[in-house]
Protein backbone atom coordinates (compact mmCIF):
# COMPACT_ATOMS: atom_id res chain seq x y z
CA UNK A 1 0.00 0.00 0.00
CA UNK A 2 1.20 3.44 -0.79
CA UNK A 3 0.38 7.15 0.64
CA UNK A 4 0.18 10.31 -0.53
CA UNK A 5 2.90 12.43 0.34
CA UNK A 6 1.72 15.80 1.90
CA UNK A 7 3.37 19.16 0.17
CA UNK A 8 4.14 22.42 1.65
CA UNK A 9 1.95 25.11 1.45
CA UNK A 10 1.25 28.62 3.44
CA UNK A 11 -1.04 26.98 5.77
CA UNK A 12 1.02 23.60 6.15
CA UNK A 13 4.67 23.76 6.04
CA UNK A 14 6.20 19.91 6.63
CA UNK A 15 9.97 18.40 7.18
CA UNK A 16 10.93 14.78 6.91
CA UNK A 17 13.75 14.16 9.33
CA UNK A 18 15.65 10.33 9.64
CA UNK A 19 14.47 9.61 13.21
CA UNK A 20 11.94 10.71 16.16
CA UNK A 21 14.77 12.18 18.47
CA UNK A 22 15.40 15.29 15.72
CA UNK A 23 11.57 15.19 14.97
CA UNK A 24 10.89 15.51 18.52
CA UNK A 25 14.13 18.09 19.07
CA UNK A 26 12.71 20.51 16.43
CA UNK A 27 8.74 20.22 16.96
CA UNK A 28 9.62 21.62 20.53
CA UNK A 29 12.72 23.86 20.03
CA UNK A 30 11.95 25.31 16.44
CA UNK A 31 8.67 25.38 15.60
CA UNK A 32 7.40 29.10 16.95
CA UNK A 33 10.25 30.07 15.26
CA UNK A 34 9.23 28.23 11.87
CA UNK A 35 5.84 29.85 12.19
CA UNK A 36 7.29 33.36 12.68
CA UNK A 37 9.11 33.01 9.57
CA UNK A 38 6.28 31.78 7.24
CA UNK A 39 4.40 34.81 8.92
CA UNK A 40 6.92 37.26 7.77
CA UNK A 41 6.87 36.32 4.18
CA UNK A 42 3.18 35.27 3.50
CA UNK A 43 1.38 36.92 6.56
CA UNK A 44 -0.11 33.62 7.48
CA UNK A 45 0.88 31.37 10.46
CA UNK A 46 1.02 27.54 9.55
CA UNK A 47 0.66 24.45 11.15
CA UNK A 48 3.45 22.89 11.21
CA UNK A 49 4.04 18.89 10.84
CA UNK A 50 7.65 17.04 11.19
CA UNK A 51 7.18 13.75 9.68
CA UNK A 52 9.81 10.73 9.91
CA UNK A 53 11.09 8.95 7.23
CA UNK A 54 9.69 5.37 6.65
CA UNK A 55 6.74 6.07 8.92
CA UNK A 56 3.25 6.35 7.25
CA UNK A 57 2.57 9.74 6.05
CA UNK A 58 -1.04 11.25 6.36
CA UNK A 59 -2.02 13.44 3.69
CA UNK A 60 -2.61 17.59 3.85
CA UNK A 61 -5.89 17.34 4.97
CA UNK A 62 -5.82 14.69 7.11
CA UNK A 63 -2.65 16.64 9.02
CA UNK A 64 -5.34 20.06 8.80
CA UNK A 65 -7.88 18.16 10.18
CA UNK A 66 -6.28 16.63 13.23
CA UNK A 67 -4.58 19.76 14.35
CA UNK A 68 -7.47 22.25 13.94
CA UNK A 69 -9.60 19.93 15.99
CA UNK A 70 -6.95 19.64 18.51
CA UNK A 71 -7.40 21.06 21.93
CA UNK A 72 -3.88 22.56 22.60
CA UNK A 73 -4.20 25.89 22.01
CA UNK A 74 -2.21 27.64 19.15
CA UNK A 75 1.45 28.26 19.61
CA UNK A 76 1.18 25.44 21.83
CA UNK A 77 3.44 22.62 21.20
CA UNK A 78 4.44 19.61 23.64
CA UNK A 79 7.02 17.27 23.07
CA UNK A 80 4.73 13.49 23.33
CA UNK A 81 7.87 11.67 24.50
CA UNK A 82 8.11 14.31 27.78
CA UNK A 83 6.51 12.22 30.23
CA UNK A 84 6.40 11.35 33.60
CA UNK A 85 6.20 7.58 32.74
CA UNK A 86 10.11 8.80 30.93
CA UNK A 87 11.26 10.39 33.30
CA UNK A 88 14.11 9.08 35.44
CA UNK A 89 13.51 9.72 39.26
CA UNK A 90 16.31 9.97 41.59
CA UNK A 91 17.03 11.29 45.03
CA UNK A 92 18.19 14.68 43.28
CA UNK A 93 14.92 15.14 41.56
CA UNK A 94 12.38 13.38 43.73
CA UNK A 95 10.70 16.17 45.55
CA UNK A 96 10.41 18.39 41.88
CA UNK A 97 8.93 14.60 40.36
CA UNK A 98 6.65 14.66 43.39
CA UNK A 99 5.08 18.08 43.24
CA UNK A 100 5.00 17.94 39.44
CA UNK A 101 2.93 14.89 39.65
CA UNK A 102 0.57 16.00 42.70
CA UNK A 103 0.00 19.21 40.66
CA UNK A 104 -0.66 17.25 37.06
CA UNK A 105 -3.66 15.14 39.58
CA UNK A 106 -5.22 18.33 41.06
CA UNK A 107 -4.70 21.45 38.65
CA UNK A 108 -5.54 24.72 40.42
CA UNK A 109 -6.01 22.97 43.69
CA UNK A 110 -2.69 21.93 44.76
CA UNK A 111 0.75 24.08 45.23
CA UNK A 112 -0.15 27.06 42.79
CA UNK A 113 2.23 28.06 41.46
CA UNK A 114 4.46 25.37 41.06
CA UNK A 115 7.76 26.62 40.57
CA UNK A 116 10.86 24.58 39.59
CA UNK A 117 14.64 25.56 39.76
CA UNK A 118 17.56 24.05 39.26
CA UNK A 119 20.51 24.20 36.73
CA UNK A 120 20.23 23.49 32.74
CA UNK A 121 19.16 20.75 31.18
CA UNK A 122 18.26 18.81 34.19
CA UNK A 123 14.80 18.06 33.10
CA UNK A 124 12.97 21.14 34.52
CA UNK A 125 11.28 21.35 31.18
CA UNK A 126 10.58 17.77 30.81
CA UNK A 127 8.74 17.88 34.03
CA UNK A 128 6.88 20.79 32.95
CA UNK A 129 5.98 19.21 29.84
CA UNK A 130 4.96 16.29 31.73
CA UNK A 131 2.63 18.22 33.35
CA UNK A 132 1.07 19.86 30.21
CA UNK A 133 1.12 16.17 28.26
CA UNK A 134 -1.22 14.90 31.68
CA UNK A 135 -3.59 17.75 31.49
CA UNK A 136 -4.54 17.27 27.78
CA UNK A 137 -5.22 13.90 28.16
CA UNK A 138 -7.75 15.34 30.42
CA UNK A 139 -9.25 17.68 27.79
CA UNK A 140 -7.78 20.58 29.33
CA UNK A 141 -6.65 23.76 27.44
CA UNK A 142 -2.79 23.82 28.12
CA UNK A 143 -0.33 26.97 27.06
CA UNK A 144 3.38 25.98 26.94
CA UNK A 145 5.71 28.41 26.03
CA UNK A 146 9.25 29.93 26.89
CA UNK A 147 9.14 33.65 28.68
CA UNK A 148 10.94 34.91 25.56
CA UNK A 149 8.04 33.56 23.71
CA UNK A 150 5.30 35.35 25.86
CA UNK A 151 7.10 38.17 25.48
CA UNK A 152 7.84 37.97 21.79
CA UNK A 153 4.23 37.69 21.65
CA UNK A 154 3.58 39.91 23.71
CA UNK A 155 5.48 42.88 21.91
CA UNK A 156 3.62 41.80 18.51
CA UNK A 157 0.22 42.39 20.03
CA UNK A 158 0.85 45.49 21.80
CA UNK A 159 2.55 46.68 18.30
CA UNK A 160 -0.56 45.43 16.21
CA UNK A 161 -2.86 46.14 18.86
CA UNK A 162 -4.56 43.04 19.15
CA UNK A 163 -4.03 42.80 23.47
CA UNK A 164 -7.30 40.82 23.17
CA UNK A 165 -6.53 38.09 21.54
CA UNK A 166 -3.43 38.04 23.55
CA UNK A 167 -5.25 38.09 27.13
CA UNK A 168 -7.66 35.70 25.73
CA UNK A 169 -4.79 32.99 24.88
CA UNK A 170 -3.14 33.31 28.31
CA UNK A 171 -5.66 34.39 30.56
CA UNK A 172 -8.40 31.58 29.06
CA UNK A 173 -6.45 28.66 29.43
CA UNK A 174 -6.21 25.78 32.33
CA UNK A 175 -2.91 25.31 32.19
CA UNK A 176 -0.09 28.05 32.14
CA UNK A 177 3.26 26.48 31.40
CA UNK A 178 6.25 29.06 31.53
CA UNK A 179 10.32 28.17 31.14
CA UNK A 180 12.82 30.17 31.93
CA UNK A 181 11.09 32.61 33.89
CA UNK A 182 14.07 34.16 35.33
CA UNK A 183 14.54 35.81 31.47
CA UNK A 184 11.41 38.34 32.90
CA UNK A 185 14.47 40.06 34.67
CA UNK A 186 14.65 44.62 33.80
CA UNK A 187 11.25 43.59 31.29
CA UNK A 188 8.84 46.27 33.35
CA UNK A 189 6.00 46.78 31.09
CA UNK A 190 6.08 42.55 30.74
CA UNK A 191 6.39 41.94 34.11
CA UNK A 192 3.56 44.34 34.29
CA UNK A 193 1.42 42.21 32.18
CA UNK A 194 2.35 38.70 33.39
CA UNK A 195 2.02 40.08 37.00
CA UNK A 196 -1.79 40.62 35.78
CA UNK A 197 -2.20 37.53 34.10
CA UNK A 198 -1.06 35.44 36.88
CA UNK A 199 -3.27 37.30 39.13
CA UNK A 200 -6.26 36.75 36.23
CA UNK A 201 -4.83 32.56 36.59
CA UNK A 202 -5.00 32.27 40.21
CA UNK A 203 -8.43 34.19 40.85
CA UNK A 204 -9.72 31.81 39.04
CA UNK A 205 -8.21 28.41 40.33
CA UNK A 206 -6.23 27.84 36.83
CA UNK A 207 -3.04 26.11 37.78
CA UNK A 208 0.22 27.88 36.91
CA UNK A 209 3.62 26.10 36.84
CA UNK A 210 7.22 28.27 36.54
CA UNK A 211 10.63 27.09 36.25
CA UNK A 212 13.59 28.68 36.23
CA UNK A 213 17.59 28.37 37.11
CA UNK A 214 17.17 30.25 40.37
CA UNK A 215 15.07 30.94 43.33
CA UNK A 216 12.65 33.63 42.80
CA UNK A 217 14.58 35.69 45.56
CA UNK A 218 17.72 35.40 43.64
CA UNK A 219 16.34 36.79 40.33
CA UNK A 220 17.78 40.68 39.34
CA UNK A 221 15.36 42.72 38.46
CA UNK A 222 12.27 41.29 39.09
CA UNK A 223 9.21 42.88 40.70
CA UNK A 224 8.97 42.04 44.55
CA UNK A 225 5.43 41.88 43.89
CA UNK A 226 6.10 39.13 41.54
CA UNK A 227 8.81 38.02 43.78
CA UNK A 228 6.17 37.23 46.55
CA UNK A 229 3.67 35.54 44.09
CA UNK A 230 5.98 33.17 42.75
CA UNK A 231 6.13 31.54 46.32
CA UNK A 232 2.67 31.19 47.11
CA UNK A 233 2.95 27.89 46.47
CA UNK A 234 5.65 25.53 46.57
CA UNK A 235 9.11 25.70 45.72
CA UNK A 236 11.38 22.63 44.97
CA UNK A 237 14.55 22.69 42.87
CA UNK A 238 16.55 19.70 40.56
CA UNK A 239 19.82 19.05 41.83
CA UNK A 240 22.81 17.42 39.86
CA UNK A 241 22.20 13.90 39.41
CA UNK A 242 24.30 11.17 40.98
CA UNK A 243 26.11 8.85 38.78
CA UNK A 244 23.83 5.93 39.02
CA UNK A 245 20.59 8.55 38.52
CA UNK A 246 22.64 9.52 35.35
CA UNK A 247 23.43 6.05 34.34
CA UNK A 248 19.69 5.12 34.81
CA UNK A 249 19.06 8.40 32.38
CA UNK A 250 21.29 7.26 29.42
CA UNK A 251 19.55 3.76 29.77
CA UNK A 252 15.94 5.07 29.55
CA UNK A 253 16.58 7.78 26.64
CA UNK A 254 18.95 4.48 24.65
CA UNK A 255 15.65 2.89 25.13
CA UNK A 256 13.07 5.04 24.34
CA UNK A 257 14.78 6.17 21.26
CA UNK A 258 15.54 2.43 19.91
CA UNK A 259 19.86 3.09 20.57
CA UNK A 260 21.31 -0.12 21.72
CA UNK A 261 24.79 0.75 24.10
CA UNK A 262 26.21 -1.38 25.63
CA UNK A 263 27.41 -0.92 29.47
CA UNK A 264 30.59 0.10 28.43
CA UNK A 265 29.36 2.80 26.65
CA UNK A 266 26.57 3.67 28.39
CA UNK A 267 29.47 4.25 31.66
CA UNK A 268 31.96 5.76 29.39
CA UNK A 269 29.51 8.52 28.80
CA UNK A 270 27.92 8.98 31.91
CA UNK A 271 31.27 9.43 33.69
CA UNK A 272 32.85 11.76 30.55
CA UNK A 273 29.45 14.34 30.34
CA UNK A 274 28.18 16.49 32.79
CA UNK A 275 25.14 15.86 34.42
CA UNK A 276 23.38 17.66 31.64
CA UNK A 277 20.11 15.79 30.70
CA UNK A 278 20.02 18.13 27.42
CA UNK A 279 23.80 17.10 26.64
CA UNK A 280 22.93 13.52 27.20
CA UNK A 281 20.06 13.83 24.44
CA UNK A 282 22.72 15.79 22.42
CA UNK A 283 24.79 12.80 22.17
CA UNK A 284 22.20 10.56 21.80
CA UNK A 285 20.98 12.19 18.36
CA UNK A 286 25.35 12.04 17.15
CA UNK A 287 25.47 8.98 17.85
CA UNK A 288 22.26 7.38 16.27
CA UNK A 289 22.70 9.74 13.18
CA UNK A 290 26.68 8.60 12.45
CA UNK A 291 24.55 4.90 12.78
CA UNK A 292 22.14 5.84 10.89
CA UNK A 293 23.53 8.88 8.29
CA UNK A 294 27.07 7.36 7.79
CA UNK A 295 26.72 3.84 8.27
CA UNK A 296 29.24 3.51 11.28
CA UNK A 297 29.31 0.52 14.39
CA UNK A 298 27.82 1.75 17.34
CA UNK A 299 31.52 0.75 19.70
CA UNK A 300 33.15 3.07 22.34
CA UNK A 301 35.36 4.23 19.44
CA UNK A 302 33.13 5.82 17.57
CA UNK A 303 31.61 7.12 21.42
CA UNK A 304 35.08 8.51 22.11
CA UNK A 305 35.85 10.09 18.95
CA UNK A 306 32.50 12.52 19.38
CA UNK A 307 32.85 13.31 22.32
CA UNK A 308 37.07 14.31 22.05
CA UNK A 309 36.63 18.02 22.24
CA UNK A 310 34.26 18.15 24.60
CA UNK A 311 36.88 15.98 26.70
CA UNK A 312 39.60 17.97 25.82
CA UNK A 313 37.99 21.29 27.06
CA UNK A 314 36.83 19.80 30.17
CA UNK A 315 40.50 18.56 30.81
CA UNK A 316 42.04 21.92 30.47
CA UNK A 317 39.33 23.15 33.61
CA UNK A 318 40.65 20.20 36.20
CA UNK A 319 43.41 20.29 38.32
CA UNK A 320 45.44 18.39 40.48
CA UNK A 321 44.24 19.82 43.62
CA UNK A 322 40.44 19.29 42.39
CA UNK A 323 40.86 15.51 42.45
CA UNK A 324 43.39 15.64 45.37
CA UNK A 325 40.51 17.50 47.49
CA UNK A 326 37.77 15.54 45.93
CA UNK A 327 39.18 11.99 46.77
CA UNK A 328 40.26 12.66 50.23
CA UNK A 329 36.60 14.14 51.03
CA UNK A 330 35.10 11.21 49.59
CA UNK A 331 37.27 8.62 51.17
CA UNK A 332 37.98 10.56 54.09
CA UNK A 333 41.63 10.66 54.21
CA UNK A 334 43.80 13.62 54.97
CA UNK A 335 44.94 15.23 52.09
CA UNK A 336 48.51 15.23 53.02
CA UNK A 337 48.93 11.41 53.24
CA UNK A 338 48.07 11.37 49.66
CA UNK A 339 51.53 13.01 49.29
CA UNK A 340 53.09 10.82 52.42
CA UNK A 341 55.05 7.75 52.12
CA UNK A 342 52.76 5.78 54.12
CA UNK A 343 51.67 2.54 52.85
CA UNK A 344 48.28 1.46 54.64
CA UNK A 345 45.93 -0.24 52.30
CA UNK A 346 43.46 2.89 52.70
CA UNK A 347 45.80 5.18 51.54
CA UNK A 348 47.43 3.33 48.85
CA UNK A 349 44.29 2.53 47.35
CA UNK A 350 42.95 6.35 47.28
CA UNK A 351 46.51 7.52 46.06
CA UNK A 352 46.03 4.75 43.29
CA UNK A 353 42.62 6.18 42.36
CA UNK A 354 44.60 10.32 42.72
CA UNK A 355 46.98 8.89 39.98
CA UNK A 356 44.70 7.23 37.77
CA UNK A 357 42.02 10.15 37.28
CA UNK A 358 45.04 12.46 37.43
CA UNK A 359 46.39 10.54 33.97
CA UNK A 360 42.42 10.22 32.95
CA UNK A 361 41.29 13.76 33.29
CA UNK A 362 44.22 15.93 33.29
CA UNK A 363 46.86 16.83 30.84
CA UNK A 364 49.47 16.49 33.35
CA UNK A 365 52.12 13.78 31.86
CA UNK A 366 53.47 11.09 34.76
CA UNK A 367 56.41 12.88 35.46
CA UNK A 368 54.20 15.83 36.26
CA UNK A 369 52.18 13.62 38.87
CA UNK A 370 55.03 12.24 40.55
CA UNK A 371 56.62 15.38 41.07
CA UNK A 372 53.16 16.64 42.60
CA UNK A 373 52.66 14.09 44.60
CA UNK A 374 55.94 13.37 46.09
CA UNK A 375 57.29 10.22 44.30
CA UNK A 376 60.59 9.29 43.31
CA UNK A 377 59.86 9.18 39.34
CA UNK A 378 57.20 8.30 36.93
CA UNK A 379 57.68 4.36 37.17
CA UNK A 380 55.65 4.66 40.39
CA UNK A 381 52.58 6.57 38.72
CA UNK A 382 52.71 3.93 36.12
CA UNK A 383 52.72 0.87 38.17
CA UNK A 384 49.72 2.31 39.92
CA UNK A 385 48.13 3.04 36.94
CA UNK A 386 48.38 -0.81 35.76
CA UNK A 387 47.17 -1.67 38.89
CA UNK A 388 44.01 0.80 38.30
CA UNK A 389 43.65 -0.74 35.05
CA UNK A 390 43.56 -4.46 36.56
CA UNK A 391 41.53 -3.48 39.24
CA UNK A 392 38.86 -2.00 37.19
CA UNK A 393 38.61 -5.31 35.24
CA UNK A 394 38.11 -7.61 37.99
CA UNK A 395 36.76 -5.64 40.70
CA UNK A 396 33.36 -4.25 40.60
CA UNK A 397 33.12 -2.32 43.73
CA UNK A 398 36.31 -0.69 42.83
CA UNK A 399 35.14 0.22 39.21
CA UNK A 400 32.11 2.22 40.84
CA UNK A 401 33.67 3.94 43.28
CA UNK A 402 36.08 5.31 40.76
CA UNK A 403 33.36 5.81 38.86
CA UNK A 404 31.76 8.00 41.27
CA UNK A 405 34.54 10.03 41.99
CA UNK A 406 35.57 10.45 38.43
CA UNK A 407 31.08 11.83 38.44
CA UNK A 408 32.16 13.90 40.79
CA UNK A 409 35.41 15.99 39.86
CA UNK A 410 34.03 16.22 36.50
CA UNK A 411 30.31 17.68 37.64
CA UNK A 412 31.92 19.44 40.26
């Protein structure tokens, strides 16, 4: 059987893309911006449809038809795969998976606002999204959009005068999703409107959720009066994940995305990124398009090779004293018996695990790490560094826990 292929038009505009990660990536990131465009040069906003190749493709009208009987509002677009049922819980992100879901079961009712903070990409958004993706499935009318979107759109109404239609999209709705809210920092006359849309939200029980990459006390240039509304309700941040939350994370989005890695890989990467959920993805969509684009074995080779520069730069920003610090914390041993001649099997084994990360994550050559920590020449740093290397073959618990550390330096 064969299907009509759907065309372009002013009112349509479609992409084929190779896979569902970069169909979801630019349905959420790129489509406002898509529409904005088409606007410009034909004065119409279209719908806009990202189809994958290979999949079956529904025709103009059938695309027309579902999304003008949808019930997301317009400009409204949530990425399907943003769930809560995909999202990787942990003990850095519990309480923000908590409230999120609490709030998705009782809209209006329960901690309003909800407002999320935390650093980027740790899956504020995909929490928020979460929450939007629940609430449709419940036939209510959701608004998702970035703060530089409301007040993109915001400055095109005021400038066309068409405040009503604006009010009516943001003010109507059951469901106000906002990112980035901290970007509403030195705006007056849009903090001036939000600050009366909120109040329009809240009045009337319509659930508002916020997230941002600070407390609301910590953001310049924001209204106190804003300031105070913001923490009506409840407050809960994202915190970095721990290695085996981040592990977990690579696992699920391998998974959901149809990558196989194996556990080599899937620790090689975990331990080389930061804890960025977004960076994670990034990789994800390199490594299934050299698969996929270029015809190349999924191995840690080809894993290692895409992500060399972003090694390299992270390399140049550790230092001896980082892991030196890190390790004795962590293992609780005084710093200065990392540089001591003293042989107990505690000590050996951190100043084993000093020299091996040292080699791993720095550019310091062996000479360079005997000299800094006190040996008599590089022949010491290498035997330890065989050692590190058997050790990490045949013992487990010894694997993790440099794994761990090596989490930590590198997040740190």
């Amino acid at each position: 059987m064969t299907y009509k292929k759907a065309t372009s038009s002013d009112e349509l505009v479609i992409f084929e893309v190779p896979n569902k990660i970069i169909a979801n990536f630019i349905k959420t990131k790129f489509t406002s911006t898509i529409q904005d465009i088409v606007f410009n040069i034909t004065h119409e906003k279209p719908k806009v449809q990202i189809n994958v190749i290979g999949e079956k493709r529904k025709s103009k009208k059938e695309i027309l038809s579902e999304q003008n009987s949808s019930i997301i509002p317009e400009n409204t677009i949530l990425n399907q795969s943003y769930t809560f049922e995909s999202f990787v819980v942990g003990s850095s992100n519990q309480m923000a998976y908590n409230a999120s879901l609490a709030v998705s079961n009782k809209l209006g009712i329960q901690y309003n606002p909800l407002f999320i903070y935390g650093g980027t990409g740790l899956g504020k958004t995909h929490l928020l999204q979460s929450i939007g993706n629940e609430a449709i499935k419940k036939d209510k009318s959701v608004i998702y959009v970035t703060i530089e979107q409301f007040m993109n759109d915001f400055t095109f109404s005021l400038k066309n005068k068409n405040m009503d239609h604006f009010r009516n999209k943001y003010r109507k709705c059951d469901l106000l999703l906002i990112d980035d809210i901290q970007f509403l920092s030195g705006k007056e006359e849009t903090q001036k409107e939000f600050f009366h849309t909120f109040n329009e939200l809240h009045t009337a029980n319509k659930q508002v959720v916020l997230t941002s990459d600070k407390l609301p006390s910590q953001i310049a240039g924001l209204e106190e009066r804003l300031k105070s509304r913001f923490e009506w309700g409840l407050t809960t941040d994202i915190q970095i994940p721990a290695l085996e939350t981040k592990i977990a994370i690579i696992e699920k989005k391998s998974e959901l995305n149809g990558i196989e890695l194996s556990k080599e890989i899937i620790h090689f990467i975990a331990t080389s990124l930061d804890s960025s959920v977004r960076e994670i993805e990034g990789l994800l969509i390199k490594i299934n398009a050299s698969a996929d684009l270029l015809g190349q074995q999924i191995n840690i080779e080809l894993v290692k090779n895409l992500l060399k520069e972003q090694i390299a730069d992270k390399k140049d920003n550790i230092k001896l004293p980082n892991i030196i610090e890190i390790v004795s914390s962590e293992l609780n041993i005084k710093p200065s018996d990392l540089k001591s001649s003293k042989r107990s099997a505690n000590i050996v084994n951190a100043r084993r695990i000093v020299i091996y990360l040292a080699r791993e994550l720095t550019h310091n050559s062996m000479p360079d790490i005997a000299k800094f920590l006190g040996m008599k020449d590089h022949s010491s740093v290498s035997k330890n560094i065989s050692k590190a290397n058997e050790l990490i073959e045949k013992d487990e618990n010894f694997r993790l826990n440099l794994e761990n550390l090596k989490n930590k330096i590198t997040t740190k």
